[in-house]
C-alpha atoms as a PDB file:
ATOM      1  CA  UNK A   1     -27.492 -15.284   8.118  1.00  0.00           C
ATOM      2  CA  UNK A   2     -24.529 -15.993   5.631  1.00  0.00           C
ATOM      3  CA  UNK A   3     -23.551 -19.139   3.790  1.00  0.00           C
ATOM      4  CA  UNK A   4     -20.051 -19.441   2.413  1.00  0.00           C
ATOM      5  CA  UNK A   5     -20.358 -22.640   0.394  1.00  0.00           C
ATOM      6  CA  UNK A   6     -17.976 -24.566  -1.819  1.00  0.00           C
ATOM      7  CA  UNK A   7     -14.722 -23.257   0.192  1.00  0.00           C
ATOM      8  CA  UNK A   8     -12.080 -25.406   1.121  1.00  0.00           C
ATOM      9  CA  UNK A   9     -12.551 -25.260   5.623  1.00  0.00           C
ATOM     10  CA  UNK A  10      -8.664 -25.460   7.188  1.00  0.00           C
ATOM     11  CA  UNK A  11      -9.029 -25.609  11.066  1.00  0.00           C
ATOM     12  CA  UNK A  12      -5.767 -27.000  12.972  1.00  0.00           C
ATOM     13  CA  UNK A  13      -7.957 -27.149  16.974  1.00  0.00           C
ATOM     14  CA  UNK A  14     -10.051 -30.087  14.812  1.00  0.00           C
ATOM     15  CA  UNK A  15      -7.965 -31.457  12.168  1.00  0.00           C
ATOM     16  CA  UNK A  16     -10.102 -30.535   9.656  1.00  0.00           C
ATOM     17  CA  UNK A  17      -9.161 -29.813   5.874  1.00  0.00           C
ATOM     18  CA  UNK A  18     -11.709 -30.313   3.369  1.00  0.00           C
ATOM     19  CA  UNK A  19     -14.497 -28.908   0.332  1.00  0.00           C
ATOM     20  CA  UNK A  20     -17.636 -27.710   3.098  1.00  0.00           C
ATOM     21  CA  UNK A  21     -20.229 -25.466   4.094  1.00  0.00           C
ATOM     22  CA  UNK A  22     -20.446 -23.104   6.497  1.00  0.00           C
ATOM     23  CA  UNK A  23     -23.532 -21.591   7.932  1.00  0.00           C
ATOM     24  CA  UNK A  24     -23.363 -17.930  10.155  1.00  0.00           C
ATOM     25  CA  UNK A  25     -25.822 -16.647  12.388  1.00  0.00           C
ATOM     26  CA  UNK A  26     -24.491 -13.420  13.132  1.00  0.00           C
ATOM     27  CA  UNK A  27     -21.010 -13.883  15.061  1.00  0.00           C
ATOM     28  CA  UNK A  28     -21.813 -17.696  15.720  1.00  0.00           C
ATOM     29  CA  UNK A  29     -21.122 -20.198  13.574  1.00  0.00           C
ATOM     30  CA  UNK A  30     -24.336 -22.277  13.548  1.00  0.00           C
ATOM     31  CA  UNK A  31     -23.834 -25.424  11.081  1.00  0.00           C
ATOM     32  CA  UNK A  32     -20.963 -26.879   9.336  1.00  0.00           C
ATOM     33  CA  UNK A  33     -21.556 -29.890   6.277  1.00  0.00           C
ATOM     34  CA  UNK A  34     -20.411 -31.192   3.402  1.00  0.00           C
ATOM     35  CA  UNK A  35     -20.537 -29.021   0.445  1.00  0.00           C
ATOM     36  CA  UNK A  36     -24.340 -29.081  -0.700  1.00  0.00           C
ATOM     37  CA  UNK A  37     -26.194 -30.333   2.238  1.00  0.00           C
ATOM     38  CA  UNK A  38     -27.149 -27.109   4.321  1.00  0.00           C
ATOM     39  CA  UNK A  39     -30.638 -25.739   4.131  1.00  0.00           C
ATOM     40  CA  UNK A  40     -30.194 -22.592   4.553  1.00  0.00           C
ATOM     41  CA  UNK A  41     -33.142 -20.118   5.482  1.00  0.00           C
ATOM     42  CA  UNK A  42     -35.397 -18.446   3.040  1.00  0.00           C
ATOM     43  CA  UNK A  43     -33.335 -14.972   2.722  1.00  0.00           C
ATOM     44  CA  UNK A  44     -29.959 -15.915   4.036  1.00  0.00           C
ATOM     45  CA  UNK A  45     -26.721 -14.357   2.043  1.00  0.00           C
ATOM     46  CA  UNK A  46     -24.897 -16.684  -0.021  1.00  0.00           C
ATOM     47  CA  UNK A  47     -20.816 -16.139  -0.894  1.00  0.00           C
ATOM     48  CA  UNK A  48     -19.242 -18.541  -3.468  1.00  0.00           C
ATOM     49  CA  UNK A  49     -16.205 -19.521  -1.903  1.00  0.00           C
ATOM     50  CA  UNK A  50     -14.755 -21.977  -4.626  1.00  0.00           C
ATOM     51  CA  UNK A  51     -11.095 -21.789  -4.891  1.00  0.00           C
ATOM     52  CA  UNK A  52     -10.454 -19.863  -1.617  1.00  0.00           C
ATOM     53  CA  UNK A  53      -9.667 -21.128   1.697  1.00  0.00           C
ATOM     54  CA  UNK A  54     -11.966 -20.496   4.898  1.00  0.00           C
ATOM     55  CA  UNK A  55     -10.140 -20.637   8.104  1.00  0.00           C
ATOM     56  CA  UNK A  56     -10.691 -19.200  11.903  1.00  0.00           C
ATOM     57  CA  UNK A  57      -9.004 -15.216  11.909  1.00  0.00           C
ATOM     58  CA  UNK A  58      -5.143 -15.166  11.947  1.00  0.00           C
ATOM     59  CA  UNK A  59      -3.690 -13.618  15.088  1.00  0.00           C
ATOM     60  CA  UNK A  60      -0.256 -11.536  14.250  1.00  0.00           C
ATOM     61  CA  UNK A  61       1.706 -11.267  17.085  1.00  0.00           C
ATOM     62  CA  UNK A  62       4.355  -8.687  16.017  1.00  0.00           C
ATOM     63  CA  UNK A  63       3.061  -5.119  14.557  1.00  0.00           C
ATOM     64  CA  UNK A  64       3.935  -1.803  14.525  1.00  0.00           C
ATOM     65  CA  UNK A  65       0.822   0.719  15.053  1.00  0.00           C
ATOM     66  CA  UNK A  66       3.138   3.606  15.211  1.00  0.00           C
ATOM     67  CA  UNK A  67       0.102   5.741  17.302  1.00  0.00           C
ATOM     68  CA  UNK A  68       0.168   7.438  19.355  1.00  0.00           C
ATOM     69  CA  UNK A  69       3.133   9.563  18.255  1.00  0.00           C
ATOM     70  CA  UNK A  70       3.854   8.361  14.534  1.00  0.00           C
ATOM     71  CA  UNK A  71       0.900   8.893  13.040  1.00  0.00           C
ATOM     72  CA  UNK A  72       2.604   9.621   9.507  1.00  0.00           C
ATOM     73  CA  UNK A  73       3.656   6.100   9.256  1.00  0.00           C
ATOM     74  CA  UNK A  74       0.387   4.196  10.432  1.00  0.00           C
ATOM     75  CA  UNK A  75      -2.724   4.576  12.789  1.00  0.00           C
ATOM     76  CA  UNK A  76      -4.354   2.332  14.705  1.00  0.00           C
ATOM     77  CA  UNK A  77      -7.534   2.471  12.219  1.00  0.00           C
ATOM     78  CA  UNK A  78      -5.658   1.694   8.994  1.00  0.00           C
ATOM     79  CA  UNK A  79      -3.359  -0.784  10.150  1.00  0.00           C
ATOM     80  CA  UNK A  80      -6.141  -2.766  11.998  1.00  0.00           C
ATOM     81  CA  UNK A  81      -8.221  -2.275   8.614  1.00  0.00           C
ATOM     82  CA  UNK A  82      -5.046  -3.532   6.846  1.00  0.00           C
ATOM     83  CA  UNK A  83      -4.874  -6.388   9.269  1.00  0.00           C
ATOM     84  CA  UNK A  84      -8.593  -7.122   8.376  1.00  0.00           C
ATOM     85  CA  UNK A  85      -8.337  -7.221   4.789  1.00  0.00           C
ATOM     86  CA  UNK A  86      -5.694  -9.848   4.870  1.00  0.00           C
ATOM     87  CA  UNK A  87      -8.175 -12.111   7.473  1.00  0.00           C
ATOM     88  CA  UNK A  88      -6.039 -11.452  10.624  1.00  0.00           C
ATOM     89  CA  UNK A  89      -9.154 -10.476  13.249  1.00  0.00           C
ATOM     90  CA  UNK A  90      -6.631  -9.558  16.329  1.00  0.00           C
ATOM     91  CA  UNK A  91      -3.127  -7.804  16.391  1.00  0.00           C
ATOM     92  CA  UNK A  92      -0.403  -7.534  19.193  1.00  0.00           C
ATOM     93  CA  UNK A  93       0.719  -4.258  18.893  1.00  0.00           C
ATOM     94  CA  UNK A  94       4.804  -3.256  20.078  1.00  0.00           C
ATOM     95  CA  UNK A  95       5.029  -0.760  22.495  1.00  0.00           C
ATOM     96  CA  UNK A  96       7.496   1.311  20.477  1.00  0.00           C
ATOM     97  CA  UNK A  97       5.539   4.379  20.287  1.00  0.00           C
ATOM     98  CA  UNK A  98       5.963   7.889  21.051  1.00  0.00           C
ATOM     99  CA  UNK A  99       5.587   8.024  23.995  1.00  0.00           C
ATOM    100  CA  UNK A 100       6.854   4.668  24.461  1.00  0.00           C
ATOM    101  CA  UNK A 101       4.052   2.620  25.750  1.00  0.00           C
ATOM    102  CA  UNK A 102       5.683   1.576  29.320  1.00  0.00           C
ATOM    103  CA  UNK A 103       2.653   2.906  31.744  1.00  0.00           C
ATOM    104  CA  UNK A 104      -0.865   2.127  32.252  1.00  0.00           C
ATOM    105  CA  UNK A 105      -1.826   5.836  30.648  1.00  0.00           C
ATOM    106  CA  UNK A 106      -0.103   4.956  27.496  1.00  0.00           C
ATOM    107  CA  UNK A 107      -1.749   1.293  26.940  1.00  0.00           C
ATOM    108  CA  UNK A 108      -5.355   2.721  27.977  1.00  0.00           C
ATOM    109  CA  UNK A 109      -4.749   5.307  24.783  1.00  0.00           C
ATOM    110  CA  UNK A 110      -4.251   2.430  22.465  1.00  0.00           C
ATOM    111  CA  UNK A 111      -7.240   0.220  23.475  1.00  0.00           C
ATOM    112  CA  UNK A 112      -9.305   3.068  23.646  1.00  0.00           C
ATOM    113  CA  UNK A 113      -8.713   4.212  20.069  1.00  0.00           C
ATOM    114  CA  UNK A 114      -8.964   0.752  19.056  1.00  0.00           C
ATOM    115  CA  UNK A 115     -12.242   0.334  20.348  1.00  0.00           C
ATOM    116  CA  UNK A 116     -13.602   3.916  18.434  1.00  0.00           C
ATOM    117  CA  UNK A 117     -11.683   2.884  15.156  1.00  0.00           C
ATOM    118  CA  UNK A 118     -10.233  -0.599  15.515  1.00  0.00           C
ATOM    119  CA  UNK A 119     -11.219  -2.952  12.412  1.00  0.00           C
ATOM    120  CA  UNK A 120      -9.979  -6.360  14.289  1.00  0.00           C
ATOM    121  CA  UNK A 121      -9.124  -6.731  17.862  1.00  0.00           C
ATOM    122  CA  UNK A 122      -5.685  -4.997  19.286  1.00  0.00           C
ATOM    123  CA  UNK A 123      -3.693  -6.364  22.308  1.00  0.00           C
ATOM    124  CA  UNK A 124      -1.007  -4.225  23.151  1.00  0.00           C
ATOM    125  CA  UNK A 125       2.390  -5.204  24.173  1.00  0.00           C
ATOM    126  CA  UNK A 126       4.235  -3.359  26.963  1.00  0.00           C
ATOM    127  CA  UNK A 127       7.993  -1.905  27.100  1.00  0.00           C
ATOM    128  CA  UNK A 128      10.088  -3.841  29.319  1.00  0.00           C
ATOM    129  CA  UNK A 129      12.076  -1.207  30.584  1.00  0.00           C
ATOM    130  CA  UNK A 130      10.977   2.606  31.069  1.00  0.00           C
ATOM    131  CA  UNK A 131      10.983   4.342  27.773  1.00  0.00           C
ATOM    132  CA  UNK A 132      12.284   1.143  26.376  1.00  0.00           C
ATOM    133  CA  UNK A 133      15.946   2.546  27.268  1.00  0.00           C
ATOM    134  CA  UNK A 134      17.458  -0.662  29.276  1.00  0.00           C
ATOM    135  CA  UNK A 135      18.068   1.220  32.100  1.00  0.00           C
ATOM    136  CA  UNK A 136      15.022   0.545  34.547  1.00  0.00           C
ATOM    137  CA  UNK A 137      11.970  -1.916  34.740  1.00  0.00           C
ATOM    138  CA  UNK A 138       9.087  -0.280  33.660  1.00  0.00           C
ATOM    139  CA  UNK A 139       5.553  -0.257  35.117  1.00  0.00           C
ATOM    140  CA  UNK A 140       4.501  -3.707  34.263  1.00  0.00           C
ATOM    141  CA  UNK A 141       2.068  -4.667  36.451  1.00  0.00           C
ATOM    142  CA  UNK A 142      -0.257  -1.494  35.814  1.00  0.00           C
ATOM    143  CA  UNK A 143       0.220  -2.146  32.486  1.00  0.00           C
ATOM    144  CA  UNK A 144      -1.150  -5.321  32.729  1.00  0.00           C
ATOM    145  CA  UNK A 145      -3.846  -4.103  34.483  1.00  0.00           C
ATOM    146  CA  UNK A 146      -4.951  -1.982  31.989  1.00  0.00           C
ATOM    147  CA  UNK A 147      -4.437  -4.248  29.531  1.00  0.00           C
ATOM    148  CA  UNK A 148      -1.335  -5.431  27.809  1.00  0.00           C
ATOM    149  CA  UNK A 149      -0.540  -8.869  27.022  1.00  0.00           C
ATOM    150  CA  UNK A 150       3.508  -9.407  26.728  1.00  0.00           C
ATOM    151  CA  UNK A 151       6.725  -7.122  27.492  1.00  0.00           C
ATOM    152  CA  UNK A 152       9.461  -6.250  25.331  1.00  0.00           C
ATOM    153  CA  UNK A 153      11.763  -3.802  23.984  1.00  0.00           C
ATOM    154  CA  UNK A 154      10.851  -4.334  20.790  1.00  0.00           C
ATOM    155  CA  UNK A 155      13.565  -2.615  17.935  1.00  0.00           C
ATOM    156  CA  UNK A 156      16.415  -3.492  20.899  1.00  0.00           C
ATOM    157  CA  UNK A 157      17.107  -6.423  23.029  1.00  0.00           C
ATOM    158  CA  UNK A 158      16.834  -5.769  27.022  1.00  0.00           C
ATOM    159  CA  UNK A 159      19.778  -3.848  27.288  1.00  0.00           C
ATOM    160  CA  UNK A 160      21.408  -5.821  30.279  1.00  0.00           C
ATOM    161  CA  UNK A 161      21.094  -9.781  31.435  1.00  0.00           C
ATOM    162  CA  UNK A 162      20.673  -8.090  34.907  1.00  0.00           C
ATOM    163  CA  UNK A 163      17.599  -6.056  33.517  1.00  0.00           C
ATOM    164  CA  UNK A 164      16.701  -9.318  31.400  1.00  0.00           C
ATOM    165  CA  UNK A 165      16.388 -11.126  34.395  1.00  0.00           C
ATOM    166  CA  UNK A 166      14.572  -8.797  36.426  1.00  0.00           C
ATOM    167  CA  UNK A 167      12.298  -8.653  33.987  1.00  0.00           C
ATOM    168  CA  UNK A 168      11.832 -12.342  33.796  1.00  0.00           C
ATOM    169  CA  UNK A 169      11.274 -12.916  37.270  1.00  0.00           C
ATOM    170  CA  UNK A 170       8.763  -9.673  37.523  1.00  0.00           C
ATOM    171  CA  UNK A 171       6.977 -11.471  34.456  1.00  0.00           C
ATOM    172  CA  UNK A 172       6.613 -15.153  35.786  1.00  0.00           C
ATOM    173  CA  UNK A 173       4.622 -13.951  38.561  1.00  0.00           C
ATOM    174  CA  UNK A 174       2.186 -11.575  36.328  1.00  0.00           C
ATOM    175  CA  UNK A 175       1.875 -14.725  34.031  1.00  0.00           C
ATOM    176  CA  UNK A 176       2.897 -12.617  30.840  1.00  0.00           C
ATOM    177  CA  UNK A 177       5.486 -14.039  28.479  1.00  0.00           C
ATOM    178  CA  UNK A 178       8.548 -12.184  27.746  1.00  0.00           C
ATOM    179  CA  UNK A 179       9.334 -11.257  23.567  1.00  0.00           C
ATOM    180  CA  UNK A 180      12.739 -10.237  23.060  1.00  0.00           C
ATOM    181  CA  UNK A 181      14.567  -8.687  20.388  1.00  0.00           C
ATOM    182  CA  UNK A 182      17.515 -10.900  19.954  1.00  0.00           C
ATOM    183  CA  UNK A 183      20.448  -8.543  19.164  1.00  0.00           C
ATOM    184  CA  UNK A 184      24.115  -8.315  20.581  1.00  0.00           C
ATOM    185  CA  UNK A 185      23.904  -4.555  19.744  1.00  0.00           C
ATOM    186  CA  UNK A 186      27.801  -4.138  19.862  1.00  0.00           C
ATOM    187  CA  UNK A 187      28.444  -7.146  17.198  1.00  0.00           C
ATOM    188  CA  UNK A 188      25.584  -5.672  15.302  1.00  0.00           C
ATOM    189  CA  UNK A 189      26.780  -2.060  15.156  1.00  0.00           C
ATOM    190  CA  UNK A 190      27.081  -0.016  12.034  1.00  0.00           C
ATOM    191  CA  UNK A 191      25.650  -3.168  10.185  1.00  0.00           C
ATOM    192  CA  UNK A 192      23.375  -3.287   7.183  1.00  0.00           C
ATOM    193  CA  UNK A 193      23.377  -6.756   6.221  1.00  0.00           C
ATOM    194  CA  UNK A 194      24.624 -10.445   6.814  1.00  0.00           C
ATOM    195  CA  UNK A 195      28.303 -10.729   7.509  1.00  0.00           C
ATOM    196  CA  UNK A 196      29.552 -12.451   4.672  1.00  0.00           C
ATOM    197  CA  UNK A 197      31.274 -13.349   0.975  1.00  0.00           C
ATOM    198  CA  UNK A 198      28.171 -10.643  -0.297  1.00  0.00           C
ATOM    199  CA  UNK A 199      28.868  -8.237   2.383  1.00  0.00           C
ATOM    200  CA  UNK A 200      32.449  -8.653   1.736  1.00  0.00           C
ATOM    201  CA  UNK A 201      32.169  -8.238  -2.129  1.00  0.00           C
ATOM    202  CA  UNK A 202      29.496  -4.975  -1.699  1.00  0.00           C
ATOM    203  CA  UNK A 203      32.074  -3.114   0.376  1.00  0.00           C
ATOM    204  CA  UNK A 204      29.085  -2.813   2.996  1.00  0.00           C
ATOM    205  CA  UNK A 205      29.612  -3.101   6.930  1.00  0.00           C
ATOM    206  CA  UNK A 206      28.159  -6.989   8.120  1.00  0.00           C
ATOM    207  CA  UNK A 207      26.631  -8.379  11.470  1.00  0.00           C
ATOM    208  CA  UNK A 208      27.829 -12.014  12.000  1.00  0.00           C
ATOM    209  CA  UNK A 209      25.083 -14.602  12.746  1.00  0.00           C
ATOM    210  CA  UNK A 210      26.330 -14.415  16.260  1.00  0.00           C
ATOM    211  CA  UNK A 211      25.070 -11.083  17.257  1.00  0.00           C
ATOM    212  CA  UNK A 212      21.597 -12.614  17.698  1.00  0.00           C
ATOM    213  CA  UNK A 213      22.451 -16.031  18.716  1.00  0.00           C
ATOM    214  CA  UNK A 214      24.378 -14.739  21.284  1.00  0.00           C
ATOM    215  CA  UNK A 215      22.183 -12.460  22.529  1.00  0.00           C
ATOM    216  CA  UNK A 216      19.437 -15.877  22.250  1.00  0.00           C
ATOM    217  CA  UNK A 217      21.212 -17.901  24.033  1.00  0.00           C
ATOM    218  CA  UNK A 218      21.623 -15.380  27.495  1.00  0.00           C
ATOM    219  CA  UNK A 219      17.490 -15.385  27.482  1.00  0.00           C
ATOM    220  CA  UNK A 220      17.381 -18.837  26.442  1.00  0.00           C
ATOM    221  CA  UNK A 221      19.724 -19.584  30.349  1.00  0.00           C
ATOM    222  CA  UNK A 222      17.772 -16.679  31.528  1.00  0.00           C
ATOM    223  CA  UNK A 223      14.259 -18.380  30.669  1.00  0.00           C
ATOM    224  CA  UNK A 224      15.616 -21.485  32.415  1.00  0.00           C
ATOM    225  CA  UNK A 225      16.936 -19.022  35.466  1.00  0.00           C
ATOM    226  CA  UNK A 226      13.481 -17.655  36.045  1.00  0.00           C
ATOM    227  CA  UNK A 227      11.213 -19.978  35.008  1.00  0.00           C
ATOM    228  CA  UNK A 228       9.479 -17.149  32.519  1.00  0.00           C
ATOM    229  CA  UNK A 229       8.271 -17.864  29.510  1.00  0.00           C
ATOM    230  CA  UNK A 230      10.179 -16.222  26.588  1.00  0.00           C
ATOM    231  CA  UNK A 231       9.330 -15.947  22.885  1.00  0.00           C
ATOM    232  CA  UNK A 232      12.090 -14.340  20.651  1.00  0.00           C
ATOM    233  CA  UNK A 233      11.531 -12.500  17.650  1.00  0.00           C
ATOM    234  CA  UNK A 234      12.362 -12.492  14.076  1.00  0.00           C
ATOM    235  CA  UNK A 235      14.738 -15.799  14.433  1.00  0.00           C
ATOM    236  CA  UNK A 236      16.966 -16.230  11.502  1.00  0.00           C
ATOM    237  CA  UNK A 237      20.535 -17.881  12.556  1.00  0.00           C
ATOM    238  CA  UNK A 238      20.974 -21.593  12.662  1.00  0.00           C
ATOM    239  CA  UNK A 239      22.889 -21.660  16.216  1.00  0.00           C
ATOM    240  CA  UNK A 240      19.570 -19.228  17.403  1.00  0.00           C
ATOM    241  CA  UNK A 241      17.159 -22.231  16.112  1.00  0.00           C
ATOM    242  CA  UNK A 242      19.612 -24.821  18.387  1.00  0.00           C
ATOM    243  CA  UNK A 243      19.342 -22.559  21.295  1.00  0.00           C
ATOM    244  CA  UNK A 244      15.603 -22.638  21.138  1.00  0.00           C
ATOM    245  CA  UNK A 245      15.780 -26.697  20.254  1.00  0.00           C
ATOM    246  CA  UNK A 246      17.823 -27.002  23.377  1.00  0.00           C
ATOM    247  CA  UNK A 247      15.718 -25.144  25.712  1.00  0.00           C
ATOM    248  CA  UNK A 248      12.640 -27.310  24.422  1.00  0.00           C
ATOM    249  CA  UNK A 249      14.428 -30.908  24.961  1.00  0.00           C
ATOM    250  CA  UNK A 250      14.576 -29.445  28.416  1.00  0.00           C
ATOM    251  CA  UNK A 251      10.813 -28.635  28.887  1.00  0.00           C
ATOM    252  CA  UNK A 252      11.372 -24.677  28.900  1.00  0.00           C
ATOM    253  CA  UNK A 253       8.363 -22.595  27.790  1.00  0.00           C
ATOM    254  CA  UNK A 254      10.545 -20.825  24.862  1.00  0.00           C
ATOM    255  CA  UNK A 255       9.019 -19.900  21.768  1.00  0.00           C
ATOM    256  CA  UNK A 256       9.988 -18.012  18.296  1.00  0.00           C
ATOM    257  CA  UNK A 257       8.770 -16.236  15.181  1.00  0.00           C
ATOM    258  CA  UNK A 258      10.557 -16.144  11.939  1.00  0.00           C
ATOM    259  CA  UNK A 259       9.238 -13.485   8.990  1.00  0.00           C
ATOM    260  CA  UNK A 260       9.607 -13.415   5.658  1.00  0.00           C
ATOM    261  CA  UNK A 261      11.430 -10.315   5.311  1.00  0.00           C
ATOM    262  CA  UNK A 262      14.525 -11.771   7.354  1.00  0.00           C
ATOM    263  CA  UNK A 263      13.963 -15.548   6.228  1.00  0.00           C
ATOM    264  CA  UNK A 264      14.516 -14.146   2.762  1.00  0.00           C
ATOM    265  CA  UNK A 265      16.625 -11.896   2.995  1.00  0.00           C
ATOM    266  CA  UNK A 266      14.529  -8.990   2.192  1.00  0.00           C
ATOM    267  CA  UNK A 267      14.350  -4.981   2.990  1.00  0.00           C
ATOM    268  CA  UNK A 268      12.542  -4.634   5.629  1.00  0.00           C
ATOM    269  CA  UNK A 269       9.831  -3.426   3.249  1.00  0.00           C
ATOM    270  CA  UNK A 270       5.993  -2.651   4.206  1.00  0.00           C
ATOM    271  CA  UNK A 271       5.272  -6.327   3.808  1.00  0.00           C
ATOM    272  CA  UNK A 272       3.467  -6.648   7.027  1.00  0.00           C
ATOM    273  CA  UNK A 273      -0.204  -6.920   7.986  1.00  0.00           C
ATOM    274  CA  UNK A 274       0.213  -3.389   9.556  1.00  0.00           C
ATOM    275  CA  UNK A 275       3.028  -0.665   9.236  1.00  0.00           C
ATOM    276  CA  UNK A 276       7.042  -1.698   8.549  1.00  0.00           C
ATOM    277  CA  UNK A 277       9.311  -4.108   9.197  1.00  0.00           C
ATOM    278  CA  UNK A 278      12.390  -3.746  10.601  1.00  0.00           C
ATOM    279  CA  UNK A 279      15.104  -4.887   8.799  1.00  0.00           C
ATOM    280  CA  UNK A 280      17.705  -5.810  11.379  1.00  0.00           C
ATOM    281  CA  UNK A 281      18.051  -9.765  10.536  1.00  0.00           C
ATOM    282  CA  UNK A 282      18.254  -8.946   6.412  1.00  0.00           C
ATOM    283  CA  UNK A 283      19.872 -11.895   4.800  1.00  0.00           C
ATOM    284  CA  UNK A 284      20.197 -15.239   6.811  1.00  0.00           C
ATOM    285  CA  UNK A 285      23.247 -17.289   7.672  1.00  0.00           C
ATOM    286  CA  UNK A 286      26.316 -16.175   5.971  1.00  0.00           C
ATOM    287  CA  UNK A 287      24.671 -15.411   2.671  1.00  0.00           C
ATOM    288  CA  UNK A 288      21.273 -15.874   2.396  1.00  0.00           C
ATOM    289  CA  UNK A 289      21.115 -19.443   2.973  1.00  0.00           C
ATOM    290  CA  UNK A 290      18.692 -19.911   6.340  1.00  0.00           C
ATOM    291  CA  UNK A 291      18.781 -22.895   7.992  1.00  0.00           C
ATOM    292  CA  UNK A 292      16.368 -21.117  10.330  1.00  0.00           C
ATOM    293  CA  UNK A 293      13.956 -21.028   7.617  1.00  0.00           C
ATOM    294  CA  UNK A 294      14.487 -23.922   6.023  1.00  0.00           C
ATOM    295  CA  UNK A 295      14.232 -26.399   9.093  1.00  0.00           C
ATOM    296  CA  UNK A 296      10.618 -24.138  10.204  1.00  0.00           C
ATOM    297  CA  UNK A 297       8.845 -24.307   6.391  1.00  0.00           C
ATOM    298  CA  UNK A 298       9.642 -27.923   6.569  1.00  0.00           C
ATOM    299  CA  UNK A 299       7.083 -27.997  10.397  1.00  0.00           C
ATOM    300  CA  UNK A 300       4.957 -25.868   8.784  1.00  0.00           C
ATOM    301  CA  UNK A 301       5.860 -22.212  10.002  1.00  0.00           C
ATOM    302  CA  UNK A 302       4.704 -20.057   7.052  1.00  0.00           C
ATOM    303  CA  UNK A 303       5.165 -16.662   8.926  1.00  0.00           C
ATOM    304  CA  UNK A 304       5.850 -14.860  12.033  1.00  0.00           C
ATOM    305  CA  UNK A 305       2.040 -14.813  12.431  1.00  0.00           C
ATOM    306  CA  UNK A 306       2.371 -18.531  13.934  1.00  0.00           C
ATOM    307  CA  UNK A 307       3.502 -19.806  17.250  1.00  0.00           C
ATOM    308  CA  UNK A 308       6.651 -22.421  16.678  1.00  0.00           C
ATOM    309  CA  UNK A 309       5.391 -26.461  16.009  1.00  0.00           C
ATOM    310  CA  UNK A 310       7.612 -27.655  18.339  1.00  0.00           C
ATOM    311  CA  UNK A 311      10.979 -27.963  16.214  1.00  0.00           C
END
């Protein structure tokens, strides 16, 4: 048995935040009281808690494994044991691999190799399109099969509303949600940063905050289409956060993640639980102010590692 005592116990399911004890029998929790009051067994492991927070596992829904293929950058052992260290205890994987993971084959590799050197649990996510190229649907409902949990072309948008919608529709009846790369690839082209005054006074090429509200608001009509659910990724433009607003007043199941990296305006550095993130949204609105950000810290989104509050 182990007893963390004097630790401040955050869980949002039961609205509880406060100084107690917690007793664990193996995997189970078996007792929870104020700080002081547990009895624990003759021989049971104590850890001093005091000034740290205890709280259920994290969950990160947007990581980059790199295996199979890009083993150099990241394996499935050290970024789950990366992922572990920082108390996240399951990862959803992007299917950006090489090979791309857009067939059963591919997604059985990755569970299997989590299961001999996995750290924390790992749920795969599937390509939407065959070797995530836009060009046809991929294998989806093997995938599922075998295990994946979500679709998307993760590092791209779905090339095509056509494709996007296919997609959808093939989704909605599998009962997986849809997570799209927000990106109007020919606004975005050539660009290293924000479109702006900075931009401007760098002598560096800019994306406008269009090129991903754009590209939001086709999935955001295309959610309401298809009836699928859709989560976008990485949301850092103010009109993106009113697309996803709009499609809420009107009951759609659309969901986003903002990160730190493009909230802030950062690199794209190896500030992730596991491997690198992409830098595509560096900067925020014009230059560097994020409404995006702003309006989520202020419901309580801390990182891309949490579901929206319902903005």
């Amino acid at each position: 048995m182990l007893l963390i005592k004097n630790g401040r116990v955050m869980d949002a399911a039961s609205k509880t935040d406060g100084s107690l004890d917690v007793l664990l029998d193996g995997e189970k929790i078996k007792e929870v009281a104020k700080q002081g009051k547990l009895a624990a067994p003759q021989g049971t492991e104590v850890f001093d808690a005091a000034g740290l927070i205890v709280a259920s596992g994290f969950i990160d829904l947007h990581v980059h494994l790199r295996e199979p293929g890009q083993e150099s950058s990241e394996t499935i052992e050290t970024g789950t044991r990366a992922a572990a260290r920082g108390g996240f205890t399951a990862v959803c994987c992007m299917p950006n691999t090489k090979p791309v993971n857009d067939n059963a084959s591919v997604t059985r590799f990755i569970l299997d190799r989590a299961k001999a050197g996995g750290s924390v649990r790992v749920w795969p996510i599937g390509a939407a399109s065959v070797g995530s190229k836009g060009e046809a649907i991929a294998e989806i409902a093997g995938m599922k099969e075998a295990g994946i949990v979500a679709v998307s072309d993760d590092g791209k948008p779905i090339a095509t509303a056509k494709l996007a919608r296919q997609v959808m529709d093939y989704c909605r009846s599998l009962d997986l949600p849809v997570i799209e790369h927000s990106e109007d690839v020919s606004l975005a082209a050539g660009a290293v940063m924000r479109e702006g005054v900075t931009s401007t006074r760098l002598g560096l090429r800019g994306m406008p905050a269009a090129a991903e509200s754009v590209c939001v608001a086709r999935d955001v009509q295309l959610a309401e289409l298809t009836g699928a659910r859709l989560h976008v990724a990485h949301l850092s433009a103010k009109a993106s956060l009113e697309q996803v607003r709009w499609a809420k007043s009107r009951g759609l199941p659309v969901r986003f993640e903002i990160q730190d990296e493009s909230a802030a305006g950062g690199t794209g550095g190896p500030r992730s639980v596991a491997g690198r993130i992409g830098g595509r949204n560096s900067g925020c609105d014009c230059d560097g102010s994020c409404a995006a950000r702003a309006r989520a810290k202020r419901c309580g989104i801390r990182s891309r590692a949490v579901w929206d509050s319902g903005i």
